[in-house]
C-alpha atoms as a PDB file:
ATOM      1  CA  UNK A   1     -15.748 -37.192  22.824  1.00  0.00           C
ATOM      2  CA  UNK A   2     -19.656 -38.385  22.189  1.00  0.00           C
ATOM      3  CA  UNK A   3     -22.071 -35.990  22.616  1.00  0.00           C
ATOM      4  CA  UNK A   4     -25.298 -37.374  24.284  1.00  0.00           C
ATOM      5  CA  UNK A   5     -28.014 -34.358  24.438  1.00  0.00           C
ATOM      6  CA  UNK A   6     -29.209 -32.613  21.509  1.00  0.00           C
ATOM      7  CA  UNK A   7     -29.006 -29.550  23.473  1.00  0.00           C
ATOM      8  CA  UNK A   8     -25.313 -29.675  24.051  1.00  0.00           C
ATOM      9  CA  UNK A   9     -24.769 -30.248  20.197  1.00  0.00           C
ATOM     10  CA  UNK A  10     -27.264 -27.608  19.432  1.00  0.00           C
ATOM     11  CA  UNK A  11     -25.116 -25.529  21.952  1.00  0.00           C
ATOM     12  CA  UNK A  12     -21.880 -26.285  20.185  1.00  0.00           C
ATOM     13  CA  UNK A  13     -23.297 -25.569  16.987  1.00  0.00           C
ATOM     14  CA  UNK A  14     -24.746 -22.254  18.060  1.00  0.00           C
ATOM     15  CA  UNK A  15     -20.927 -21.214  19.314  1.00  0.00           C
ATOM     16  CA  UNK A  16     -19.365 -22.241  16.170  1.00  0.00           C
ATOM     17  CA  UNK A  17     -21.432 -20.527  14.009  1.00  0.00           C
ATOM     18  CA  UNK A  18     -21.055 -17.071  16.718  1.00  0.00           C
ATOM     19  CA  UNK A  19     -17.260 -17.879  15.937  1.00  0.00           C
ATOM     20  CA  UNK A  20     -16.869 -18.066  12.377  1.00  0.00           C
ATOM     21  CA  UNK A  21     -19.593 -14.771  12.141  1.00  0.00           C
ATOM     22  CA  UNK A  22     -17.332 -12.848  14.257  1.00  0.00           C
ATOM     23  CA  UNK A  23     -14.172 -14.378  12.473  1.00  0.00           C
ATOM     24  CA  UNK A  24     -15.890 -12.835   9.293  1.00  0.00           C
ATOM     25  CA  UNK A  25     -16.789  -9.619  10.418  1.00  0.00           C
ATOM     26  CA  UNK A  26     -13.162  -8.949  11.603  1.00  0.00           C
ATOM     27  CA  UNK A  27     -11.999  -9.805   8.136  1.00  0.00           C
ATOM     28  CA  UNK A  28     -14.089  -7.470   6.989  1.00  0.00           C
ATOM     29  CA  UNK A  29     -13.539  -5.254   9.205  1.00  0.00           C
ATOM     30  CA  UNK A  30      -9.890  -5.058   8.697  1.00  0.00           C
ATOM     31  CA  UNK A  31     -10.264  -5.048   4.820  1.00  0.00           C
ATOM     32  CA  UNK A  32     -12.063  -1.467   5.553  1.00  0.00           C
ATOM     33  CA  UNK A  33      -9.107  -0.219   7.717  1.00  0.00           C
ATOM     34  CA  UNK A  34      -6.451  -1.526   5.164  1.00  0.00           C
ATOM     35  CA  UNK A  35      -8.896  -0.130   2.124  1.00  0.00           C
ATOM     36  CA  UNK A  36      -9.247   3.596   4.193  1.00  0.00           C
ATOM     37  CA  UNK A  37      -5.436   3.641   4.463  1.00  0.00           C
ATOM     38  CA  UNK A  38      -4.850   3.036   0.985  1.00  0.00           C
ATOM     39  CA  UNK A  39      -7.185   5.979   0.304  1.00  0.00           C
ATOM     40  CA  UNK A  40      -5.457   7.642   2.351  1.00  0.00           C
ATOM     41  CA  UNK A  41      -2.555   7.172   0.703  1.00  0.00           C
ATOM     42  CA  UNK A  42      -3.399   7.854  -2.679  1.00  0.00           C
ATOM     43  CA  UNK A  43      -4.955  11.278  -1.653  1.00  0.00           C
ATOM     44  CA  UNK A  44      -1.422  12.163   0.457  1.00  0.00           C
ATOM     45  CA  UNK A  45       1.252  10.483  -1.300  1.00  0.00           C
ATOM     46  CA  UNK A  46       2.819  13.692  -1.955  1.00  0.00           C
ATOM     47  CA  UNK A  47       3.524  14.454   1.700  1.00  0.00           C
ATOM     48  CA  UNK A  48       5.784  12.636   4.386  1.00  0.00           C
ATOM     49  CA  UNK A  49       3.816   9.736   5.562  1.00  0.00           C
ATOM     50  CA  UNK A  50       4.861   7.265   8.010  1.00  0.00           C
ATOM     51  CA  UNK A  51       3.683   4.066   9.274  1.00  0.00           C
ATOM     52  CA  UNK A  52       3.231   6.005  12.841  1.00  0.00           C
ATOM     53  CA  UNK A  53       0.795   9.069  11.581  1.00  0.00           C
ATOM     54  CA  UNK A  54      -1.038   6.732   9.897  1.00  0.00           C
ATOM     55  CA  UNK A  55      -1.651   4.061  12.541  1.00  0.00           C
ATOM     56  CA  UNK A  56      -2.269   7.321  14.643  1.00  0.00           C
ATOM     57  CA  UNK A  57      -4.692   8.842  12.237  1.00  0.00           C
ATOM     58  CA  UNK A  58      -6.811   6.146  12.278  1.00  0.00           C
ATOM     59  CA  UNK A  59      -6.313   5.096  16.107  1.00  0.00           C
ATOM     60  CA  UNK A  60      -5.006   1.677  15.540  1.00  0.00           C
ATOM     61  CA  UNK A  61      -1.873   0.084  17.225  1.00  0.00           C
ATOM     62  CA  UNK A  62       1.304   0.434  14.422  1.00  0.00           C
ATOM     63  CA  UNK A  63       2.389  -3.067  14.826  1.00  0.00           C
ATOM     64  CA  UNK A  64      -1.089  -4.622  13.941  1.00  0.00           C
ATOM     65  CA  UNK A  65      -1.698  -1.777  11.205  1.00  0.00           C
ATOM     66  CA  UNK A  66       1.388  -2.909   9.778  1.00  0.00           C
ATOM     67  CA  UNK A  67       0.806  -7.059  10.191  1.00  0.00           C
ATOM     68  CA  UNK A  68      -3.271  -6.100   8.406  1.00  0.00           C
ATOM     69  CA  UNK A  69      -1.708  -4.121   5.641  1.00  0.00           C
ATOM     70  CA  UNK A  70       0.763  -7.307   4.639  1.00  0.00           C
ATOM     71  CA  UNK A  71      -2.149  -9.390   5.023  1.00  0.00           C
ATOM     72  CA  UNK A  72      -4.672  -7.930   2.974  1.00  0.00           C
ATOM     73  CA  UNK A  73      -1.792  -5.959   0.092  1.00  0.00           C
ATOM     74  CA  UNK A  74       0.882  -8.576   0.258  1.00  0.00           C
ATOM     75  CA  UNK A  75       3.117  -5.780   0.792  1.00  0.00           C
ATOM     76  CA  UNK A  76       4.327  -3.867   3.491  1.00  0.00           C
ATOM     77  CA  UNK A  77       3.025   0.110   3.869  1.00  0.00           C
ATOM     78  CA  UNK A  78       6.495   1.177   2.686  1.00  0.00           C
ATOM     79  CA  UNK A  79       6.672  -0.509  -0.473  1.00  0.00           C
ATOM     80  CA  UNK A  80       3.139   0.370  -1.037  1.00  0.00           C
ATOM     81  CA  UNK A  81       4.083   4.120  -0.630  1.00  0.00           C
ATOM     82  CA  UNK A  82       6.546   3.528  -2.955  1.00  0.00           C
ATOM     83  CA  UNK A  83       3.940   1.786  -5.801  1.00  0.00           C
ATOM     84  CA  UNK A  84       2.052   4.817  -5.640  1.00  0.00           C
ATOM     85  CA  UNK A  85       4.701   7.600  -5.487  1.00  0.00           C
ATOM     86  CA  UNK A  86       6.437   5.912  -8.527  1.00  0.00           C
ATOM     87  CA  UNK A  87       3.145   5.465 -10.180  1.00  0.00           C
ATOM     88  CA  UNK A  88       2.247   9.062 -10.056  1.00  0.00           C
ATOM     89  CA  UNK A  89       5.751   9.607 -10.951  1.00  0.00           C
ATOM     90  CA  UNK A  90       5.118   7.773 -14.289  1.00  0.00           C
ATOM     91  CA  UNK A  91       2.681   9.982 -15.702  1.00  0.00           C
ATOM     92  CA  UNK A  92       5.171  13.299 -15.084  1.00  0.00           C
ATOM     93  CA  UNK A  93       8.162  11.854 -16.588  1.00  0.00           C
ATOM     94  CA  UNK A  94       6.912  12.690 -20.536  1.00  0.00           C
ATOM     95  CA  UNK A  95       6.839  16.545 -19.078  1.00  0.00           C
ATOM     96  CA  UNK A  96      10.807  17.233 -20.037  1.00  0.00           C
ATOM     97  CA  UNK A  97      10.472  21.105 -18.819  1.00  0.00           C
ATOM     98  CA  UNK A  98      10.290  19.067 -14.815  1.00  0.00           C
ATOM     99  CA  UNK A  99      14.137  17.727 -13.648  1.00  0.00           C
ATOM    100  CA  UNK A 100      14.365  14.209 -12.267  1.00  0.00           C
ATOM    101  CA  UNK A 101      14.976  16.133  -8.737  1.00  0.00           C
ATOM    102  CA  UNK A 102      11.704  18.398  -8.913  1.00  0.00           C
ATOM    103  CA  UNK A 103       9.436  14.901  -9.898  1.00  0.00           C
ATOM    104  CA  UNK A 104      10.697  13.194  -7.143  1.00  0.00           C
ATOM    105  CA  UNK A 105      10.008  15.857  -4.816  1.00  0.00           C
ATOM    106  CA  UNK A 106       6.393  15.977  -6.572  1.00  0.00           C
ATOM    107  CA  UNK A 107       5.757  12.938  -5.322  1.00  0.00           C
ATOM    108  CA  UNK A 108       6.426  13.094  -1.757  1.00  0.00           C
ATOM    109  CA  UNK A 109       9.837  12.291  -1.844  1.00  0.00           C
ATOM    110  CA  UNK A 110      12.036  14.520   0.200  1.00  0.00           C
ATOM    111  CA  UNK A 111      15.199  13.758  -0.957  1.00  0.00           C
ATOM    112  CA  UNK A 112      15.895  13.263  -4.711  1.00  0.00           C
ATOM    113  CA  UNK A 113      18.675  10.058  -4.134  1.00  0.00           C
ATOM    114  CA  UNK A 114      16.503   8.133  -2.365  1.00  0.00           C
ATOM    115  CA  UNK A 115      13.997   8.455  -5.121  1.00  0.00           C
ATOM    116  CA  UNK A 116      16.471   7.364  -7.322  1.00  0.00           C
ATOM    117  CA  UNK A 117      17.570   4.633  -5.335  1.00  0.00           C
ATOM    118  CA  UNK A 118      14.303   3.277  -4.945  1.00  0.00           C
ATOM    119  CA  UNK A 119      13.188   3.920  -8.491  1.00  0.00           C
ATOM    120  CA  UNK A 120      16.282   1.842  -9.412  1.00  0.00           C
ATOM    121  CA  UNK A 121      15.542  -1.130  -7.208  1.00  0.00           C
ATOM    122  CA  UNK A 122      11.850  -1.461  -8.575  1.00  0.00           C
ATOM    123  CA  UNK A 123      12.119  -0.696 -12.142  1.00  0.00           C
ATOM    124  CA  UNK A 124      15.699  -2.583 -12.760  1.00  0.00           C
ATOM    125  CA  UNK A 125      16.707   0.828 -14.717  1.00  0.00           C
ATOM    126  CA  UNK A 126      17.746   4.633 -13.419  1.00  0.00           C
ATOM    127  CA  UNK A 127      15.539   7.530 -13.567  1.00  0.00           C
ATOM    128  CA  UNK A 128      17.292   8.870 -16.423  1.00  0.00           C
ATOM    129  CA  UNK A 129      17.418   5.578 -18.567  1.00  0.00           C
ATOM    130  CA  UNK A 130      13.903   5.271 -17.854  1.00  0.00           C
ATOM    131  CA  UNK A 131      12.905   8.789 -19.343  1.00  0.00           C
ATOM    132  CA  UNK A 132      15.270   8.786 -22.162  1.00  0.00           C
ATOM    133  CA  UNK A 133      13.944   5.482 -23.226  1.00  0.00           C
ATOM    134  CA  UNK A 134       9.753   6.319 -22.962  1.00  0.00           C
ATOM    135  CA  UNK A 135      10.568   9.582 -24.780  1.00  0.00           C
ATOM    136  CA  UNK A 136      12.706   7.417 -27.869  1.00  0.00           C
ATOM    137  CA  UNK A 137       9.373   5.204 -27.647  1.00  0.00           C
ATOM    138  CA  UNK A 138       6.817   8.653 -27.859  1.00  0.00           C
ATOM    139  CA  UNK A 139       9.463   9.657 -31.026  1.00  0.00           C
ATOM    140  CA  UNK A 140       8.502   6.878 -32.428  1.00  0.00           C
ATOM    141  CA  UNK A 141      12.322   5.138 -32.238  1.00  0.00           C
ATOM    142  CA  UNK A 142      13.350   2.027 -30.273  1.00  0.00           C
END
């Protein structure tokens, strides 16, 4: 294709550059949706929270909420709940006088297996092993 007038390539050029500045400002845009979620998030993790309130909350379709959120996290909003429930989780685990059953449920989990479970499949070791071994480690043992 050869381009004869100026103004046609001026033209052209004038779209592209519309394109990519609109391409950018949707990136951005969705980094501030994803970024508001995770707020979100972090502020709620103790209650139930779905994929559907959330996409509700902030009036956005579930299926693209949920294809933004693996874009811009690299993980999907379930396993994300999970990185922050378990990371609160963390920091109440040296408080022995709080059962394995009443942290989970401190952390937005509604059912104490499942926390397990999941707790399990992320950190390769159970609940219990977990705790027993940080406290041998605060005693000072190995």
């Amino acid at each position: 294709y050869q381009i004869d007038d100026a103004n046609t390539l001026k033209g052209l050029l004038l779209k592209l550059c519309e394109t990519v500045s609109k391409a950018m400002a949707n990136h951005k845009h969705s980094r501030s949706i994803v970024a508001s979620v995770q707020d979100y998030v972090e502020r709620n993790y103790n209650k139930p929270l779905s994929l559907n309130e959330i996409a509700d909350i902030f009036n956005i379709n579930m299926s693209y909420l949920s294809t933004l959120f693996k874009q811009e996290t690299g993980v999907n909003f379930i396993e994300y709940i999970h990185q922050i429930r378990l990371k609160h989780a963390y920091s109440l685990f040296p408080d022995t006088s709080l059962s394995l059953k009443e942290i989970a449920f401190a952390v937005g989990y509604q059912d104490a297996n499942h926390f397990s479970r999941v707790f399990s499949r992320i950190m390769g070791e159970t609940a219990t092993e977990y705790r027993e071994r940080l406290l041998r480690e605060q005693k000072g043992g190995r």
